[in-house]
C-alpha atoms as a PDB file:
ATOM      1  CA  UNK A   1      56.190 -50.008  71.639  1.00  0.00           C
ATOM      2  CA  UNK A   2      54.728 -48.121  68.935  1.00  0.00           C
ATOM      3  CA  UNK A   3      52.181 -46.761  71.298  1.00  0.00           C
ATOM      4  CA  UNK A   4      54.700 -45.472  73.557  1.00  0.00           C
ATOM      5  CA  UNK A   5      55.837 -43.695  70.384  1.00  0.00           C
ATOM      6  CA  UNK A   6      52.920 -42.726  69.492  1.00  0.00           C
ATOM      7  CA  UNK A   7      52.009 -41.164  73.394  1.00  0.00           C
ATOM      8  CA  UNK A   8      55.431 -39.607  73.113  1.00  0.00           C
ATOM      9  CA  UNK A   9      54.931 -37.802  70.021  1.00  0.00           C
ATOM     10  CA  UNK A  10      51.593 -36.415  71.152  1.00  0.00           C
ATOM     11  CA  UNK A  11      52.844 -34.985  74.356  1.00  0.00           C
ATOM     12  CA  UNK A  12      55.660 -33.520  72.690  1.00  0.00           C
ATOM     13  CA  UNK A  13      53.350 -31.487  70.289  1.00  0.00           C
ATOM     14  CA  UNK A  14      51.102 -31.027  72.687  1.00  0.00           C
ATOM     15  CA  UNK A  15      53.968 -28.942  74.626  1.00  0.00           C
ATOM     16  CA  UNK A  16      55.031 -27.442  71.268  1.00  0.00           C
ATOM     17  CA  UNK A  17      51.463 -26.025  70.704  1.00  0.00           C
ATOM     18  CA  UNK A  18      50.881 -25.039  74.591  1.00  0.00           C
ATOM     19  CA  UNK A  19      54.514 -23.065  75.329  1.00  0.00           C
ATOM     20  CA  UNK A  20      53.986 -19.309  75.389  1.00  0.00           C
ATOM     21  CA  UNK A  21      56.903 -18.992  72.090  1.00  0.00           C
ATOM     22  CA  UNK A  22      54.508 -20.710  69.852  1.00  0.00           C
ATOM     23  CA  UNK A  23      52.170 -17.951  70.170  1.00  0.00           C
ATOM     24  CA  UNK A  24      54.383 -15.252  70.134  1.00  0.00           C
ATOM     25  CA  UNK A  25      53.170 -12.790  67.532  1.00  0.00           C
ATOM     26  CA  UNK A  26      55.214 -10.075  66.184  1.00  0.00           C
ATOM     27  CA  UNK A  27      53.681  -7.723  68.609  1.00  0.00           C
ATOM     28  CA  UNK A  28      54.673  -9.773  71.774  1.00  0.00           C
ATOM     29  CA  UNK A  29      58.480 -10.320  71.074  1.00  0.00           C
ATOM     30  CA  UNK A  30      58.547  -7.234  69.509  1.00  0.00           C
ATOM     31  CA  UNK A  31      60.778  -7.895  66.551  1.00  0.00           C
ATOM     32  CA  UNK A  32      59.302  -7.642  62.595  1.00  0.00           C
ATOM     33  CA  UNK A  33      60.066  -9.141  59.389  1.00  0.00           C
ATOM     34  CA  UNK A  34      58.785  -8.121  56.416  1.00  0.00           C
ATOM     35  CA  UNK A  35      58.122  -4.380  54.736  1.00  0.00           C
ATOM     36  CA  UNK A  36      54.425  -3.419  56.548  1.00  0.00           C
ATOM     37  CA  UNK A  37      55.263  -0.005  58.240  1.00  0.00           C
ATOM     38  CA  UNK A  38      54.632  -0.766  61.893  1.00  0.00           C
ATOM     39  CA  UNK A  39      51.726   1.000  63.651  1.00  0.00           C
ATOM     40  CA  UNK A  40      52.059   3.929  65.694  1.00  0.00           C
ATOM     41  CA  UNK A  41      50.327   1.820  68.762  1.00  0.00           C
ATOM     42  CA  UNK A  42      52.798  -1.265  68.217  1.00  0.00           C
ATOM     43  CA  UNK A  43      56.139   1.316  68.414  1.00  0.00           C
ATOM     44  CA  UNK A  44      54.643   2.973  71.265  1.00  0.00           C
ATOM     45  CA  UNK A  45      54.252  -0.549  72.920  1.00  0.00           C
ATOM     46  CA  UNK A  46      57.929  -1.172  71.912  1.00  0.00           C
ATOM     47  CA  UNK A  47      59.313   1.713  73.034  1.00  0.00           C
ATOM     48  CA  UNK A  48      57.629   1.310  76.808  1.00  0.00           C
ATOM     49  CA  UNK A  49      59.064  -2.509  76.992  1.00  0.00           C
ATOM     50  CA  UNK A  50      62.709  -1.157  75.272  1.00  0.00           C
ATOM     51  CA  UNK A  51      62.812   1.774  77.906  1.00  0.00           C
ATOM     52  CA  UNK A  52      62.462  -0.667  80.663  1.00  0.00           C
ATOM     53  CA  UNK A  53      64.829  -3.256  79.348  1.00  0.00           C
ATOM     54  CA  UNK A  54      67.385  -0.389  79.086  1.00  0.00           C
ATOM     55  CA  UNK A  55      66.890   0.743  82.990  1.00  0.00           C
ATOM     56  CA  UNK A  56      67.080  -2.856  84.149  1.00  0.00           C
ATOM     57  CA  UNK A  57      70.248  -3.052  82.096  1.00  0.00           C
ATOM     58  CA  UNK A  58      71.708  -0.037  83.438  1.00  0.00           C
ATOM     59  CA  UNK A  59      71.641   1.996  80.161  1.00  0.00           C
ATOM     60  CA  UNK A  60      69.245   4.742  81.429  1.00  0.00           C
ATOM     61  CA  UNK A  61      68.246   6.230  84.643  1.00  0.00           C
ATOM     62  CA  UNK A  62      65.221   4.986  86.095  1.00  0.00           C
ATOM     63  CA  UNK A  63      63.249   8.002  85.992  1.00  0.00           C
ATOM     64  CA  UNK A  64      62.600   7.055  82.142  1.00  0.00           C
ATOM     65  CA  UNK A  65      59.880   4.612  83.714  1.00  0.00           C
ATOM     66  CA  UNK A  66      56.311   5.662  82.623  1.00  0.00           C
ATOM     67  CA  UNK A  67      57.407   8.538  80.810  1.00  0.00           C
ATOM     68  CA  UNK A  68      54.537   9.496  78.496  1.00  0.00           C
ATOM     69  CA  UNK A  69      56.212  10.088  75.081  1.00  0.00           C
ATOM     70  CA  UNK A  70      56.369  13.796  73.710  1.00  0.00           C
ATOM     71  CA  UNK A  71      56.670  13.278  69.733  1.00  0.00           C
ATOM     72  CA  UNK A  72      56.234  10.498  67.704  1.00  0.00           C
ATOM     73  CA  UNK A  73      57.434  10.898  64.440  1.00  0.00           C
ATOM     74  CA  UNK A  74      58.604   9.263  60.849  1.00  0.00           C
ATOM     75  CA  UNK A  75      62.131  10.824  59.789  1.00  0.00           C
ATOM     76  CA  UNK A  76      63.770   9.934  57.200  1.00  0.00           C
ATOM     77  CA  UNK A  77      67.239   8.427  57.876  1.00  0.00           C
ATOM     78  CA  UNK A  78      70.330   7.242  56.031  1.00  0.00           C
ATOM     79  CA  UNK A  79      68.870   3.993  55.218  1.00  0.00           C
ATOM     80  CA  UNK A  80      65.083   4.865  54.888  1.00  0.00           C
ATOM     81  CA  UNK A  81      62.284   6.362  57.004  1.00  0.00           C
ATOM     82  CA  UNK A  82      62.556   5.414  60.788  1.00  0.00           C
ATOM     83  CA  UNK A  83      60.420   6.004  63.625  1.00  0.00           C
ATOM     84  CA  UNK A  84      61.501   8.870  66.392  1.00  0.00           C
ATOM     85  CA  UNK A  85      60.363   9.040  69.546  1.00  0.00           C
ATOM     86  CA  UNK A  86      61.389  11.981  71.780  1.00  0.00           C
ATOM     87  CA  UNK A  87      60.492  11.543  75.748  1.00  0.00           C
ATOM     88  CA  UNK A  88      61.474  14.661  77.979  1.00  0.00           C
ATOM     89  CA  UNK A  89      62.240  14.597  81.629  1.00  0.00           C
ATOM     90  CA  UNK A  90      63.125  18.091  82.925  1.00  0.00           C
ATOM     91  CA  UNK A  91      63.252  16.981  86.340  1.00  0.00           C
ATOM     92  CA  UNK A  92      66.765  15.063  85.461  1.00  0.00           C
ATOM     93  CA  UNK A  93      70.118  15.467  87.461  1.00  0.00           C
ATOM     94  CA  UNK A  94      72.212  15.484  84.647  1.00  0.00           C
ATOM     95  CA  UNK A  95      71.077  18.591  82.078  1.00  0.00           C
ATOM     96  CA  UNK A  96      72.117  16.929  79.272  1.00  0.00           C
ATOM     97  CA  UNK A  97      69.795  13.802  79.898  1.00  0.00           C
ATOM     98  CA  UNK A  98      66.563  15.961  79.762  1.00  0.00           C
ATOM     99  CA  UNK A  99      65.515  14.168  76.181  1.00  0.00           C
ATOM    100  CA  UNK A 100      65.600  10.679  75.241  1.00  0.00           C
ATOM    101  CA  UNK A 101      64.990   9.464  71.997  1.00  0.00           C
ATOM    102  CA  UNK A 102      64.259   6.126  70.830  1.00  0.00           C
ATOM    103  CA  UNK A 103      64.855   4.519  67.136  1.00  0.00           C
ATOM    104  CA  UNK A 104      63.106   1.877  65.633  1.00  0.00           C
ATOM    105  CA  UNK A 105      62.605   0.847  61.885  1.00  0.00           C
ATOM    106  CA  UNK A 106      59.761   1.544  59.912  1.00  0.00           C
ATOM    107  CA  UNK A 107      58.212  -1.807  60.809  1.00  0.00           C
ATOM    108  CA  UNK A 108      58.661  -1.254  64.368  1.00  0.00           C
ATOM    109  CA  UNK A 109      62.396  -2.754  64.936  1.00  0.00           C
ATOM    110  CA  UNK A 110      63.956  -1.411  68.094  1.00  0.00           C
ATOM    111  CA  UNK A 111      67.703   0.749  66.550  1.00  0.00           C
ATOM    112  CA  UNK A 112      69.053   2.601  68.893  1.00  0.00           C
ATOM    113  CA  UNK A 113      68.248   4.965  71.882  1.00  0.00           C
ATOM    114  CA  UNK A 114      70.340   8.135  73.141  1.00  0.00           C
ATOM    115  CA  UNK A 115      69.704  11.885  74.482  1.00  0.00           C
ATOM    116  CA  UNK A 116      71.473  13.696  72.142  1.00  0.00           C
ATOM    117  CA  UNK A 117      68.951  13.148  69.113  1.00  0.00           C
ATOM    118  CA  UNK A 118      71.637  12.355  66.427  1.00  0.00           C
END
């Protein structure tokens, strides 16, 4: 019996230490704790998998897709600094949906996403 325990207990941390969320990193899940200020390269990274969750949700047109960012910038907001990211498509059918901007905490927290830049 206690080998059967002890086989048990081995394959279980075995698949602990094998699944894919033990080895998330902050970059991979993208979502930070802490104070670091986030690097420009993580946001970016952010920002590319948040504008594709938002067209698979519905939330933005799926012209957004590959969008190469225009500015990315540090602004300081209500509760701190925050990273901006503006994104222009002049292309789209609705004139008041040629920006989008994306929010996202100084350490690289994803806060909010609209066109109107507010």
């Amino acid at each position: 019996m206690t080998t059967c325990k002890l086989l048990l207990s081995f394959a279980l941390g075995a698949a602990l230490l094998t699944s894919a969320s033990a080895f998330a990193g902050e970059n991979s899940s993208c979502h930070f704790h802490g104070s670091k200020p986030a690097e420009e390269a993580t946001v970016l990274q952010c920002a590319a998998k948040r504008i594709e969750m938002l067209i698979s949700r519905g939330k933005i047109d799926a012209a957004w897709k590959g969008k190469r960012h225009d500015t990315v910038e540090v602004v300081e907001a209500k509760t701190g600094k925050e990273w901006k990211l503006t994104y222009s498509d002049p292309q789209a059918k609705d004139a008041t949906k040629t920006k989008l901007y994306l929010y996202f905490t100084q350490v690289g927290n994803f806060l909010a996403a609209n066109h109107s830049g507010k």
